[in-house]
Protein backbone atom coordinates (compact mmCIF):
# COMPACT_ATOMS: atom_id res chain seq x y z
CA UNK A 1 -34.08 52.40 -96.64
CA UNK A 2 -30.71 53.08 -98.12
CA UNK A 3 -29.94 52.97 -102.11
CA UNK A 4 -27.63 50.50 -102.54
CA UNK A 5 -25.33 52.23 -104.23
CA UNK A 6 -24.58 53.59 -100.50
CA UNK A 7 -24.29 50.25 -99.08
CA UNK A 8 -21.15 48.90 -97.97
CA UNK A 9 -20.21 45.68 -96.80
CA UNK A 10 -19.10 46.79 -93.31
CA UNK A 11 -22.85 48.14 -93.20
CA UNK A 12 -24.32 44.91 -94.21
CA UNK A 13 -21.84 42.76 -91.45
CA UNK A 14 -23.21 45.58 -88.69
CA UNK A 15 -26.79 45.05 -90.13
CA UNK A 16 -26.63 41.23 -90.08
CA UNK A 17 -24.52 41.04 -86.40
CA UNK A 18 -21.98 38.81 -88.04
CA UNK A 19 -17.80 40.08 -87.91
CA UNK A 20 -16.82 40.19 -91.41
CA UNK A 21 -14.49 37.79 -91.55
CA UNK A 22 -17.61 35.47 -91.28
CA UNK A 23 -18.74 36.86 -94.09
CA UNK A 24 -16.00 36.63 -96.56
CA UNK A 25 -15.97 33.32 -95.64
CA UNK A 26 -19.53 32.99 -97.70
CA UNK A 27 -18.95 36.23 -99.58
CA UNK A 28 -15.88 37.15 -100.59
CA UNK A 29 -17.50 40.99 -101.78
CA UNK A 30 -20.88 42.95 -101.94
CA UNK A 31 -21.25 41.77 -105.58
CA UNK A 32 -21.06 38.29 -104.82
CA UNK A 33 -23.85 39.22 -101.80
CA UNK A 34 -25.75 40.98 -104.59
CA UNK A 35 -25.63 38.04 -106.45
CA UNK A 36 -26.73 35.83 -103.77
CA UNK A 37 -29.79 37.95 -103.21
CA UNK A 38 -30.69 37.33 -107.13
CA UNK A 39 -30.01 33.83 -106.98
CA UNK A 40 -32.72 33.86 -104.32
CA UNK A 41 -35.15 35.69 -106.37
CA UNK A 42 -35.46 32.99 -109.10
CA UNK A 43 -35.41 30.39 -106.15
CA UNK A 44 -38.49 31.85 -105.35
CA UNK A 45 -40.61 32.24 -109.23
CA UNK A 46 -39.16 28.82 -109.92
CA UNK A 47 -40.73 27.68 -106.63
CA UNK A 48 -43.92 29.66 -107.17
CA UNK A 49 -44.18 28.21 -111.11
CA UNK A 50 -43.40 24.17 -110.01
CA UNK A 51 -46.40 24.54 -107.88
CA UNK A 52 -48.77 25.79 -111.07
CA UNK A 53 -51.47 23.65 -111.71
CA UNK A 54 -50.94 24.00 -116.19
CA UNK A 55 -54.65 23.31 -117.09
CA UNK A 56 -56.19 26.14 -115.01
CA UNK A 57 -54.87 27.78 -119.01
CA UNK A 58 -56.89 27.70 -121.94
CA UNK A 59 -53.90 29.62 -123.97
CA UNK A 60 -50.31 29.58 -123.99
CA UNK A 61 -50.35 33.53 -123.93
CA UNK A 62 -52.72 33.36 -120.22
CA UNK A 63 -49.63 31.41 -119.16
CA UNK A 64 -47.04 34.10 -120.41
CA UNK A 65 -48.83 36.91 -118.64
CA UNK A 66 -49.22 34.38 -115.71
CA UNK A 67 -45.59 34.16 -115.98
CA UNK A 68 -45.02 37.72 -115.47
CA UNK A 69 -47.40 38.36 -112.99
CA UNK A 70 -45.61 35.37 -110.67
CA UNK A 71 -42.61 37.33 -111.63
CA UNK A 72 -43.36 40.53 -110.64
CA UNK A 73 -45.60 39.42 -107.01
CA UNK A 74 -41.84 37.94 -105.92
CA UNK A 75 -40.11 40.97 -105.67
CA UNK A 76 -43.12 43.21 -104.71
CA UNK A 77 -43.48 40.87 -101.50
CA UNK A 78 -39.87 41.99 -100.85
CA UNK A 79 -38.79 45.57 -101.85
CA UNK A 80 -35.30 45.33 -100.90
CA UNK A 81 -34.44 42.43 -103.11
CA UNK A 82 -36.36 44.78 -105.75
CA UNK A 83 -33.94 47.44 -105.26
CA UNK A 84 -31.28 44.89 -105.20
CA UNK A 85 -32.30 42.83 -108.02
CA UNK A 86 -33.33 45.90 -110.12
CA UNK A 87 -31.00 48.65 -108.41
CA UNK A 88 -27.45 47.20 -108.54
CA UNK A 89 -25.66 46.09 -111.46
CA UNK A 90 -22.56 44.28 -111.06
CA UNK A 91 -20.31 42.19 -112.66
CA UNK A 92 -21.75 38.98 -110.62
CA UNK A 93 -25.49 40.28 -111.15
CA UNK A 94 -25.00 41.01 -114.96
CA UNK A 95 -23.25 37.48 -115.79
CA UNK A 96 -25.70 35.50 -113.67
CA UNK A 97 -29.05 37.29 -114.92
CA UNK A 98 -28.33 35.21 -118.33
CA UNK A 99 -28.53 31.78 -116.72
CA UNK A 100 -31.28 32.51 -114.02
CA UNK A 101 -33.38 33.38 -117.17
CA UNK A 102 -32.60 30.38 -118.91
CA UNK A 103 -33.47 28.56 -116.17
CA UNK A 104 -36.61 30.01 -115.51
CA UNK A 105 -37.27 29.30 -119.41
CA UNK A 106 -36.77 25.61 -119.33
CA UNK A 107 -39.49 25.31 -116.45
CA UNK A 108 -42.15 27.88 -118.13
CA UNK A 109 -41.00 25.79 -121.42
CA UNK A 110 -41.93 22.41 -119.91
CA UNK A 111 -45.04 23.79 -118.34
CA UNK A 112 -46.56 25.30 -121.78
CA UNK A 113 -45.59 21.80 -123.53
CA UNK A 114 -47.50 19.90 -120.70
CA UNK A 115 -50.01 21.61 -121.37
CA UNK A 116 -50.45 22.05 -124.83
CA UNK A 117 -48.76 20.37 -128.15
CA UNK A 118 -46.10 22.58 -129.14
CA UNK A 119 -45.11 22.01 -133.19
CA UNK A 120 -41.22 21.47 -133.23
CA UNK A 121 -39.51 25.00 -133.52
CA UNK A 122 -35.88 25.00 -133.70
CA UNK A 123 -33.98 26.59 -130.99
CA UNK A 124 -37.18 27.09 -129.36
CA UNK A 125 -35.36 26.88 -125.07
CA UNK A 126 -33.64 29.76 -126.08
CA UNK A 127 -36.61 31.85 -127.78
CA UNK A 128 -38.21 31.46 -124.52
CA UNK A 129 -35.29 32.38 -122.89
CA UNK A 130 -35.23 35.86 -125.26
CA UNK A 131 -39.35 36.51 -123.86
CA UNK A 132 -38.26 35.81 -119.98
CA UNK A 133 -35.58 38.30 -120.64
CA UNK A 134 -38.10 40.46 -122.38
CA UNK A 135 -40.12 40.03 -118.94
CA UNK A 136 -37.00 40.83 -116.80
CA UNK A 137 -36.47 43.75 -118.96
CA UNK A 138 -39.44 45.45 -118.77
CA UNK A 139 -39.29 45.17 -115.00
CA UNK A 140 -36.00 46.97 -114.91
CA UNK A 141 -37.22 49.97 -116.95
CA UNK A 142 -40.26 50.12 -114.72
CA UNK A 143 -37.91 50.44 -111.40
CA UNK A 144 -35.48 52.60 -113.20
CA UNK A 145 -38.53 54.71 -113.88
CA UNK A 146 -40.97 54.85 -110.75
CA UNK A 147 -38.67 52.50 -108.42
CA UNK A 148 -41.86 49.88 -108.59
CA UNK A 149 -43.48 47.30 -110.93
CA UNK A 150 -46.85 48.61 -111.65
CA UNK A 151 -50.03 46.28 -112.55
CA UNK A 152 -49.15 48.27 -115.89
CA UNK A 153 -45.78 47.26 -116.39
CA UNK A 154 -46.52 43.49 -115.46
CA UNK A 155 -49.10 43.68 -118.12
CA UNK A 156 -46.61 45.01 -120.67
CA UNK A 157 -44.01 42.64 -119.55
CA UNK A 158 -46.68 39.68 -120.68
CA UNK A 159 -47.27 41.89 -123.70
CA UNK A 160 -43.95 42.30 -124.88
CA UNK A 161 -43.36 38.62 -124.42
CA UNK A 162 -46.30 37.33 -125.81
CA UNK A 163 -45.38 39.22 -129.20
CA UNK A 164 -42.04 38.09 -129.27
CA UNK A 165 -43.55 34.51 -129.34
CA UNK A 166 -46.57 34.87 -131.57
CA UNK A 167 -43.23 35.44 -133.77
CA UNK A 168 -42.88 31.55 -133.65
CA UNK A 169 -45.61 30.22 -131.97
CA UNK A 170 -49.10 29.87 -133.40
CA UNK A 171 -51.80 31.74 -131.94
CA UNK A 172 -53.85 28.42 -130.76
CA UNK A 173 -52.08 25.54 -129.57
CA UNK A 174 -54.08 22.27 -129.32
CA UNK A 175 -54.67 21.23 -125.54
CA UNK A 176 -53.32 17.96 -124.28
CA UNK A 177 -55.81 15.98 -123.01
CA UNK A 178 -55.95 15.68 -119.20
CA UNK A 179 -57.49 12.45 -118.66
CA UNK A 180 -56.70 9.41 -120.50
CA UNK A 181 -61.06 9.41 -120.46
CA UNK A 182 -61.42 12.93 -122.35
């Protein structure tokens, strides 16, 4: 497998069989390829986290680590968009990281407050916006590191996001109730 700093777009057009004009026509440069590939990551948590069944959690911090282990099982299932998501920075990648957090915070967001009642904290979207960043930056140093996300590093992803948000959340959140019978 190459790093793909060495990868070209003429190599990716050969790879894929398509001519390259084909190509432009969807991506007008490797960044904006890149940045298709990353888009396609948080396709895939958001996917993975609409399907999460909220009262299998008896704490909002079992859902944070949950969080990062859903995360983290994404790109290990695919090491090249690992090494793209984690390997490449470009101008595309950089900008878009921002907004594929925040989106991944609204739906982690909603899921915790379905769950549990959540006291009215100002600004709190973007708080847990600053702990899925946390997340996403842990993973980075662990592939800059080893070139993998280790068991370890998913566990101090959660960890360094759950004590970001034990800044504003309490440590026990009252459950919702479930059934209207409960």
């Amino acid at each position: 497998m190459e790093e793909p700093e060495s990868i070209t777009y003429a190599k990716v057009c050969v790879r894929a069989k398509i001519p390259r004009a084909s190509a432009y026509h969807f991506f007008p440069n490797l960044g904006a390829m890149y940045l298709g590939l990353r888009l396609v990551h948080a396709e895939l948590v958001s996917h993975r986290l609409e399907r999460v069944d909220t009262s299998a959690f008896e704490t909002w911090q079992q859902y944070v680590y949950f969080l990062a282990k859903e995360a983290a099982s994404g790109l290990r299932e695919d090491r090249a968009l690992m090494r793209v998501v984690y390997g490449v920075r470009s101008e595309e990648t950089m900008h878009i990281g921002k907004a594929l957090d925040s989106t991944l915070a609204r739906l982690a967001l909603t899921q915790v407050e379905e769950r549990f009642l959540v006291p009215e904290i100002p600004d709190m979207p973007r708080k847990v916006a600053i702990a899925v960043s946390l997340i996403d930056s842990v993973f980075r140093y662990a592939y800059r590191e080893g070139g993998d996300i280790s068991d370890e590093m998913v566990s101090e992803a959660g960890r360094a996001a759950v004590a970001y948000l034990r800044s504003y959340l309490p440590e026990f959140l009252q459950a919702k109730k479930t059934n209207p019978s409960q």
